[in-house]
PDB file of N, CA and C in Angstrom:
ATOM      1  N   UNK A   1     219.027 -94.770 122.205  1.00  0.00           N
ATOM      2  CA  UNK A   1     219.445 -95.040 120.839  1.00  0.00           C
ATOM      3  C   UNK A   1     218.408 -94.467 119.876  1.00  0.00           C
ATOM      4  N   UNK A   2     219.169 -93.762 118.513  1.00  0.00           N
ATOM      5  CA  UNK A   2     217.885 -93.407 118.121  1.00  0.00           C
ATOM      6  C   UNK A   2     218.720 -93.867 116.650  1.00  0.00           C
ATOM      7  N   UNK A   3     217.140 -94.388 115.624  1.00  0.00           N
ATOM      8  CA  UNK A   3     217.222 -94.876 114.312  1.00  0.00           C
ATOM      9  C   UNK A   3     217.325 -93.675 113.730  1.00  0.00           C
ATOM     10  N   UNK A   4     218.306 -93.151 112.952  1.00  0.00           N
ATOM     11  CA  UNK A   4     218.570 -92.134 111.675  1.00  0.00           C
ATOM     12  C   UNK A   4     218.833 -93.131 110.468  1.00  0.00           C
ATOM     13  N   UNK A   5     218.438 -92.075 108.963  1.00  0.00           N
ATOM     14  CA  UNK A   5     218.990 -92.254 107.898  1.00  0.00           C
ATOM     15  C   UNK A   5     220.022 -91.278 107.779  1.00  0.00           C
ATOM     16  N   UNK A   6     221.398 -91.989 107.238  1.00  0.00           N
ATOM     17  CA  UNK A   6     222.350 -90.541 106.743  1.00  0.00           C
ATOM     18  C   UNK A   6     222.526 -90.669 105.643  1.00  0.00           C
ATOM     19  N   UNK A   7     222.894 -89.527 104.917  1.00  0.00           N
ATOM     20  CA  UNK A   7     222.905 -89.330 103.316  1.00  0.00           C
ATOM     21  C   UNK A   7     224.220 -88.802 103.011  1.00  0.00           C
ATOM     22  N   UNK A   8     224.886 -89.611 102.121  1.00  0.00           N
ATOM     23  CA  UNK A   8     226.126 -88.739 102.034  1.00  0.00           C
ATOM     24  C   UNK A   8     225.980 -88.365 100.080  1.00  0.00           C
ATOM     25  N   UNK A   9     227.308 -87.486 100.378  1.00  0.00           N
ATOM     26  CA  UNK A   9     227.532 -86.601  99.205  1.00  0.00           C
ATOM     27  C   UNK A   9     228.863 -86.665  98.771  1.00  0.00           C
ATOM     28  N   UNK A  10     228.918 -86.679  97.156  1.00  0.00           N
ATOM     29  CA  UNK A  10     230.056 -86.784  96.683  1.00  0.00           C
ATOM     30  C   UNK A  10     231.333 -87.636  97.212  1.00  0.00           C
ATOM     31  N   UNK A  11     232.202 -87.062  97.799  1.00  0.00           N
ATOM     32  CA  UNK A  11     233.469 -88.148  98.274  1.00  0.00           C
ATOM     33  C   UNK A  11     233.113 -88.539  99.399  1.00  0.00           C
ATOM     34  N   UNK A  12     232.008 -88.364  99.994  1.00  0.00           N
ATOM     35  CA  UNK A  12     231.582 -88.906 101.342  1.00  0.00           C
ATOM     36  C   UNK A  12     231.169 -89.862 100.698  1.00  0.00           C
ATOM     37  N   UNK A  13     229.872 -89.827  99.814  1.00  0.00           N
ATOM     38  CA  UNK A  13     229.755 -91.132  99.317  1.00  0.00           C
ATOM     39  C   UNK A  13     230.576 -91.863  98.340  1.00  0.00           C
ATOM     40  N   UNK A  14     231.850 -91.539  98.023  1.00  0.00           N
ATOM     41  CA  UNK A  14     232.417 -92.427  96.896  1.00  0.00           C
ATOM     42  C   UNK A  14     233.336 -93.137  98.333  1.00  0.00           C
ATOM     43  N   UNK A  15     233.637 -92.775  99.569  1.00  0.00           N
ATOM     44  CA  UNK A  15     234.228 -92.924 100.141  1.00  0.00           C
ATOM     45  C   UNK A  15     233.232 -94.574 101.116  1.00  0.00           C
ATOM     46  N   UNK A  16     232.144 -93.336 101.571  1.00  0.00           N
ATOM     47  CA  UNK A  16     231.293 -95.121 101.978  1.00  0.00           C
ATOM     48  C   UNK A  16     230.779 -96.209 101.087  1.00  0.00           C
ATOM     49  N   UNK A  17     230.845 -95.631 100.217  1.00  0.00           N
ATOM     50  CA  UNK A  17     230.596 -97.102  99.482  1.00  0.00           C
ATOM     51  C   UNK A  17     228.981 -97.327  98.648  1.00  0.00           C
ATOM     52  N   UNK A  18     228.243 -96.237  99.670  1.00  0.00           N
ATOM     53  CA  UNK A  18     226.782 -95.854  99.584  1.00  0.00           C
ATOM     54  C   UNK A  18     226.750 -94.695  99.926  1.00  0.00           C
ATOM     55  N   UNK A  19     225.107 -94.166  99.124  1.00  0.00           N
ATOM     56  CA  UNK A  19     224.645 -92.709  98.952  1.00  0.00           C
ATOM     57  C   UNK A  19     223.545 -92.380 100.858  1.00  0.00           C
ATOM     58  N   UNK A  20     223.177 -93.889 100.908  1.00  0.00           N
ATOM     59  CA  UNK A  20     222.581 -93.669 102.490  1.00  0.00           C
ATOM     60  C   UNK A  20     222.650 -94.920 103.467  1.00  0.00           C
ATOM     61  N   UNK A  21     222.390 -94.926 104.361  1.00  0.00           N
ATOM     62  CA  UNK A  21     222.384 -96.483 105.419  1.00  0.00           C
ATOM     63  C   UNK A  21     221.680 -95.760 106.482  1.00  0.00           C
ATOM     64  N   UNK A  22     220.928 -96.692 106.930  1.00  0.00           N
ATOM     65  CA  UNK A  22     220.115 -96.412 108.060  1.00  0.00           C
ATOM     66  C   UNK A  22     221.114 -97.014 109.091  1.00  0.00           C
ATOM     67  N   UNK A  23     221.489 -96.363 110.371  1.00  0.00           N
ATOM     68  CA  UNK A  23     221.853 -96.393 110.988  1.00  0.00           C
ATOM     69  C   UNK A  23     221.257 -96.045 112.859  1.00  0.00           C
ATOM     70  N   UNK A  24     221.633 -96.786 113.653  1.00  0.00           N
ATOM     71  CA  UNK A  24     220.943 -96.515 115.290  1.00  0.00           C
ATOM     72  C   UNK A  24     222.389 -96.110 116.230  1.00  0.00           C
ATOM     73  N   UNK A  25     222.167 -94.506 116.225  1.00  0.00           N
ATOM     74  CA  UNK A  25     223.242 -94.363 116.989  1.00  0.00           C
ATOM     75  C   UNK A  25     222.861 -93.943 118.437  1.00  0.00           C
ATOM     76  N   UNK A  26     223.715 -93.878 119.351  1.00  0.00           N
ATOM     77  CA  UNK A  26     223.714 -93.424 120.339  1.00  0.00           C
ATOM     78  C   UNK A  26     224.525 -91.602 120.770  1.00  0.00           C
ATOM     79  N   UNK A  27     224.765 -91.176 119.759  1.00  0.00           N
ATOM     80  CA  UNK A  27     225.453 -89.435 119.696  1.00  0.00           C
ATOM     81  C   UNK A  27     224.194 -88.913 120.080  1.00  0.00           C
ATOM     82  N   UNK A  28     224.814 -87.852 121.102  1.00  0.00           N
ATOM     83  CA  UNK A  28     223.909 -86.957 121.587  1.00  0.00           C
ATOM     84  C   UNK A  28     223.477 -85.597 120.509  1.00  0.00           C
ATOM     85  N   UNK A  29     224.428 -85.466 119.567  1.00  0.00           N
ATOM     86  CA  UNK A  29     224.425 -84.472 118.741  1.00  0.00           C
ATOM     87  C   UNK A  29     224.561 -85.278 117.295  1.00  0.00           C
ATOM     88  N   UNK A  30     224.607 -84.134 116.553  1.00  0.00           N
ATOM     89  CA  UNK A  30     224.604 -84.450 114.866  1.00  0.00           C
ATOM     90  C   UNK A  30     226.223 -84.658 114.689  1.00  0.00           C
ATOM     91  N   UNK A  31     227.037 -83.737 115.596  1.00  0.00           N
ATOM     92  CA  UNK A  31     228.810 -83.805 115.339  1.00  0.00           C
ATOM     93  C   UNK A  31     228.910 -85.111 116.115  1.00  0.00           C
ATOM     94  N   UNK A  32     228.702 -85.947 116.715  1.00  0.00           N
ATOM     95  CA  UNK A  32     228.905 -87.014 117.289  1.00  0.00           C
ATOM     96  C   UNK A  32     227.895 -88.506 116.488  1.00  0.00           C
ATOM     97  N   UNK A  33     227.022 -87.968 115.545  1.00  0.00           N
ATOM     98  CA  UNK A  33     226.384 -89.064 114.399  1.00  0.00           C
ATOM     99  C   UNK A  33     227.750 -88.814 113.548  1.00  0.00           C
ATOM    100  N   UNK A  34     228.002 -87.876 113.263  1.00  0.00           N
ATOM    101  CA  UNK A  34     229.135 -87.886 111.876  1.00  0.00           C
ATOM    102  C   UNK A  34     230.339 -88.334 112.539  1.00  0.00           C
ATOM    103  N   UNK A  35     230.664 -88.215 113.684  1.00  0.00           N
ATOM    104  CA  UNK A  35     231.775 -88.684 114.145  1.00  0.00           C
ATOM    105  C   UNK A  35     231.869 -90.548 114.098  1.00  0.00           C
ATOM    106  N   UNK A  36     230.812 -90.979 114.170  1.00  0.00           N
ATOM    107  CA  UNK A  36     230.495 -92.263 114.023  1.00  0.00           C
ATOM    108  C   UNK A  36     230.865 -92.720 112.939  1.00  0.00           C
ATOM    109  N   UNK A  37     230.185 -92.083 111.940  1.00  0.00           N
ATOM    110  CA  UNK A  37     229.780 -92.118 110.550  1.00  0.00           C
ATOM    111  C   UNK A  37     231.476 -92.387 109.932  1.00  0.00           C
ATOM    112  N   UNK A  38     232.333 -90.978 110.290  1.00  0.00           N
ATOM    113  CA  UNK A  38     233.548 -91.055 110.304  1.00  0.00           C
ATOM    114  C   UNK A  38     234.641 -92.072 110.794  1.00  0.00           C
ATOM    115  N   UNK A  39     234.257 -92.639 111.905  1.00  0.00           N
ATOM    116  CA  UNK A  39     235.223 -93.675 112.327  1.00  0.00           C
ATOM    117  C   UNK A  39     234.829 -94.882 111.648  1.00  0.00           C
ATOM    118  N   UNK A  40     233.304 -95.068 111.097  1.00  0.00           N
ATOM    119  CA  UNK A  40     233.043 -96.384 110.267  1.00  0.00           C
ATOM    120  C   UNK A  40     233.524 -96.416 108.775  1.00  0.00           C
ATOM    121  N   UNK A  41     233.475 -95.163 108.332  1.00  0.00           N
ATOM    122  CA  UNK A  41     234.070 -94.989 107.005  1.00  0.00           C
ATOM    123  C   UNK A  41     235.105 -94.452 106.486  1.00  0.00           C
ATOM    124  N   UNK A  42     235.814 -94.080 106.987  1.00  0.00           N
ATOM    125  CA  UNK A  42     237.094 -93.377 107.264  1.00  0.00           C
ATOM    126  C   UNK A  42     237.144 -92.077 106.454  1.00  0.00           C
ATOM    127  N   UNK A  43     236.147 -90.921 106.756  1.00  0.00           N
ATOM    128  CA  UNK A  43     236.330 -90.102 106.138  1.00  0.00           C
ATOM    129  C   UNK A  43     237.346 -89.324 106.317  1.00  0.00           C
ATOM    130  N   UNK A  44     237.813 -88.357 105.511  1.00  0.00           N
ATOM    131  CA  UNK A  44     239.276 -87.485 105.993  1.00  0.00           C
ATOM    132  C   UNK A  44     238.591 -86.199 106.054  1.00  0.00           C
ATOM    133  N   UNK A  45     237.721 -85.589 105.871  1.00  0.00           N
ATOM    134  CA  UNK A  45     237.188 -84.469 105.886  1.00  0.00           C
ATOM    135  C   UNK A  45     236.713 -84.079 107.743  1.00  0.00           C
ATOM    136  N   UNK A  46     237.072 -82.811 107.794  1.00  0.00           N
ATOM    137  CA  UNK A  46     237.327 -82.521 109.095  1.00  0.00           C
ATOM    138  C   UNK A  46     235.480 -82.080 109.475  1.00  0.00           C
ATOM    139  N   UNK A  47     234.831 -81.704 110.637  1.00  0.00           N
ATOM    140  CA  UNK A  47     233.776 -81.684 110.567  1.00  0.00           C
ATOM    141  C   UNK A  47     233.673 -80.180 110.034  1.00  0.00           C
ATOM    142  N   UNK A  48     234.379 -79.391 110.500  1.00  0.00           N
ATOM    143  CA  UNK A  48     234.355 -77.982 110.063  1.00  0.00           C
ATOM    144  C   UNK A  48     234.331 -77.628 109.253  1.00  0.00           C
ATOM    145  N   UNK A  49     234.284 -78.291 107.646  1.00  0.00           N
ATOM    146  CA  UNK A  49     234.238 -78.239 106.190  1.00  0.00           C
ATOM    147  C   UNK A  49     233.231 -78.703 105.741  1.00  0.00           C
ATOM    148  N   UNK A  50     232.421 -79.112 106.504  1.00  0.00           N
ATOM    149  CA  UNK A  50     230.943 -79.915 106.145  1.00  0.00           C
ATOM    150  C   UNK A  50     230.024 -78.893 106.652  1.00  0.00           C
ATOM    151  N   UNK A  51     229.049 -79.340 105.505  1.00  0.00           N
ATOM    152  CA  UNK A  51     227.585 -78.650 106.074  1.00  0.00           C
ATOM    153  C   UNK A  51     226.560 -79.921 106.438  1.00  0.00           C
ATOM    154  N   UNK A  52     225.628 -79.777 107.758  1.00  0.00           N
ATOM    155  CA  UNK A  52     224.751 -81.015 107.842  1.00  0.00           C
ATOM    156  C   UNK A  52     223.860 -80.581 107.991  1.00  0.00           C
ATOM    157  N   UNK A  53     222.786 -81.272 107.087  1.00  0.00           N
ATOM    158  CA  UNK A  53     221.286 -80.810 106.943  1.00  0.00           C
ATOM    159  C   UNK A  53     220.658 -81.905 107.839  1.00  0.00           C
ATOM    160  N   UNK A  54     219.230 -81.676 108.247  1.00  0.00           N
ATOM    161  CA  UNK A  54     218.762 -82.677 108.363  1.00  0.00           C
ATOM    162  C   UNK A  54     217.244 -82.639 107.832  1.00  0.00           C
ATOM    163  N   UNK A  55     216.515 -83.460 107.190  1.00  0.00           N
ATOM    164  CA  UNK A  55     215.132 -83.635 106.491  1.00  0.00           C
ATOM    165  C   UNK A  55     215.026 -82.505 105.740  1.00  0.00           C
ATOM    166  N   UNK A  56     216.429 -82.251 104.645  1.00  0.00           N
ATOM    167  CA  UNK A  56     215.883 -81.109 104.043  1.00  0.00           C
ATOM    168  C   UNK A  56     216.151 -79.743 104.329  1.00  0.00           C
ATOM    169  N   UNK A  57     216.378 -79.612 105.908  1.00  0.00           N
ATOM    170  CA  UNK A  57     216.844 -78.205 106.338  1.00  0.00           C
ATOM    171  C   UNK A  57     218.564 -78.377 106.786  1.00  0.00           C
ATOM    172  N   UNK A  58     219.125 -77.349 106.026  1.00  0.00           N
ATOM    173  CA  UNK A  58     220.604 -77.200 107.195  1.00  0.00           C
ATOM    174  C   UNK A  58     220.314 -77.156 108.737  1.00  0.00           C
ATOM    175  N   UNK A  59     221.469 -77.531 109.473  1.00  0.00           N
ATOM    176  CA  UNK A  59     221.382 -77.637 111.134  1.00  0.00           C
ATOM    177  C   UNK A  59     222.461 -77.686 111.259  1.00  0.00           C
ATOM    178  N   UNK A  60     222.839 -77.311 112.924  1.00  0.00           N
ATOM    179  CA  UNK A  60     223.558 -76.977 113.497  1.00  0.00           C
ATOM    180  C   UNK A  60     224.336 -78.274 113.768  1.00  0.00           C
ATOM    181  N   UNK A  61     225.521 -78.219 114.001  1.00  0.00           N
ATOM    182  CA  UNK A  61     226.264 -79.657 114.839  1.00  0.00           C
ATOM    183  C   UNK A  61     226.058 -79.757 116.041  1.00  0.00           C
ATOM    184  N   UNK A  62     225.591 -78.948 116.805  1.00  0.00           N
ATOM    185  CA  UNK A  62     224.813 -79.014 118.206  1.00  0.00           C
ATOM    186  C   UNK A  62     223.834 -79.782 118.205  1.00  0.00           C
ATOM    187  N   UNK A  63     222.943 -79.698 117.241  1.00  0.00           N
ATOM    188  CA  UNK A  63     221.884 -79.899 117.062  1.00  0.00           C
ATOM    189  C   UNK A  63     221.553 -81.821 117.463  1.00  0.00           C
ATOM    190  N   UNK A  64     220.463 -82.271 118.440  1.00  0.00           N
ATOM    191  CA  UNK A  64     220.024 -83.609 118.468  1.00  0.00           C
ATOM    192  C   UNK A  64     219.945 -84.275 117.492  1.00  0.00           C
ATOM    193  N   UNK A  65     220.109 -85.314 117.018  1.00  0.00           N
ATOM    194  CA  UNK A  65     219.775 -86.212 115.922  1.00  0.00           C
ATOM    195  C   UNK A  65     218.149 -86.374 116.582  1.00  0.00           C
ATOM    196  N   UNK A  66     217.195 -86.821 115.786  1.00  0.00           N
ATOM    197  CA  UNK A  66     216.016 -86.928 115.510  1.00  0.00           C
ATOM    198  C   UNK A  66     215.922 -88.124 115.352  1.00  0.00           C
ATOM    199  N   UNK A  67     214.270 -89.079 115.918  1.00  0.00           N
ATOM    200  CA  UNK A  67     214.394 -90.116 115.542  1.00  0.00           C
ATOM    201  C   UNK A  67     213.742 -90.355 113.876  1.00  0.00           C
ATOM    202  N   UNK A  68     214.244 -91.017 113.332  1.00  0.00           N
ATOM    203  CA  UNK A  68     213.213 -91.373 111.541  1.00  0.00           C
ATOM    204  C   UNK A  68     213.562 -90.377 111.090  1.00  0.00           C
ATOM    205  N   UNK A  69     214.997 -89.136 111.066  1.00  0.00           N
ATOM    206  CA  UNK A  69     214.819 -88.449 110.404  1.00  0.00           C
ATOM    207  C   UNK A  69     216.178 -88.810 109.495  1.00  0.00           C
ATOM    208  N   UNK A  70     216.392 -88.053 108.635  1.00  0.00           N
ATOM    209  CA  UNK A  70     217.640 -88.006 107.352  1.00  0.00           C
ATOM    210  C   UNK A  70     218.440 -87.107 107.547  1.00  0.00           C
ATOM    211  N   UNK A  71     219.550 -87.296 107.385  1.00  0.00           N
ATOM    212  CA  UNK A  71     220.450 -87.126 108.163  1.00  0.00           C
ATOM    213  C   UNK A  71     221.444 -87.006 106.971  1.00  0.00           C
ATOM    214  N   UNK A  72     221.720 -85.047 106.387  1.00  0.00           N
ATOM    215  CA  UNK A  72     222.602 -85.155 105.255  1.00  0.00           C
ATOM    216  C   UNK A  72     224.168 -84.818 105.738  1.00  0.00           C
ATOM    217  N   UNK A  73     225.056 -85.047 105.422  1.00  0.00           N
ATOM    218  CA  UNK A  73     226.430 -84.845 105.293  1.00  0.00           C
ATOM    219  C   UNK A  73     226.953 -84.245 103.932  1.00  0.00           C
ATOM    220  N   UNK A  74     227.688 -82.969 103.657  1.00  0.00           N
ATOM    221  CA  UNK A  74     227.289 -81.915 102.467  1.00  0.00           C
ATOM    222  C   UNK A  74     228.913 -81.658 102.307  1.00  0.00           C
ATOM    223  N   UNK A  75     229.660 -82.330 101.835  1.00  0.00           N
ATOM    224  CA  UNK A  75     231.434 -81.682 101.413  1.00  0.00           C
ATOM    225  C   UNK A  75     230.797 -80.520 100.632  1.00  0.00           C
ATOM    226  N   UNK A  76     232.267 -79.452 100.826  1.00  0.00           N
ATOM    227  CA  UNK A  76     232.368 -78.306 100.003  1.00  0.00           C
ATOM    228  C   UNK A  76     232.264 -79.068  98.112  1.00  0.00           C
ATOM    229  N   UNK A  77     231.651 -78.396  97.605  1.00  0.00           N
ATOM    230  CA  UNK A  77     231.705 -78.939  96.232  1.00  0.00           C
ATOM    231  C   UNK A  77     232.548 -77.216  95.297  1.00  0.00           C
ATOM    232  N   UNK A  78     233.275 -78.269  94.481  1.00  0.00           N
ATOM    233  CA  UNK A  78     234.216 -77.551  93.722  1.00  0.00           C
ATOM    234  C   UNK A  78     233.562 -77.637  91.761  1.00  0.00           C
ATOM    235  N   UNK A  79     234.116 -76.840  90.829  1.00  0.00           N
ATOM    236  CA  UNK A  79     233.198 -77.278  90.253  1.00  0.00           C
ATOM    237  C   UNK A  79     233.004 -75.857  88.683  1.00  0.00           C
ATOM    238  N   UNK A  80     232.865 -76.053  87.590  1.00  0.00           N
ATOM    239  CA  UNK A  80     232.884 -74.610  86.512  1.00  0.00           C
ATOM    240  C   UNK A  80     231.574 -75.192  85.706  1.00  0.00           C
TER     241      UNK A  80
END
């Protein structure tokens, strides 16, 4: 199990309710933290339309979750 912060954005966060929550997941990857993330908050956004950073840097959805690290979730933003 590892302790992450996730950070959401725009309708991710108008959708959870909050901008972050510390969370202890058990996903082997970052697409399997958001998949979590997703079944707790019911996002509708598919993972393939998201960008996920983590501490600041973009990363891969392959990519391990980290322990103590932040953990962003990035919708396409629309916008003049």
């Amino acid at each position: 199990m590892t302790q992450v912060t996730l950070l959401y954005f725009a309708s991710l966060r108008e959708r959870a309710g909050v901008a972050s929550e510390a969370v202890t997941t058990a996903a082997a990857d970052l697409a399997g933290v958001y998949d979590e993330a997703q079944a707790r908050h019911g996002f509708t956004w598919p993972r393939e339309h998201l960008r996920v950073a983590v501490d600041g840097e973009f990363a891969r959805w392959g990519d391990a979750p980290l322990a103590a690290s932040e953990i962003a979730f990035i919708p396409p933003v629309s916008g003049g």
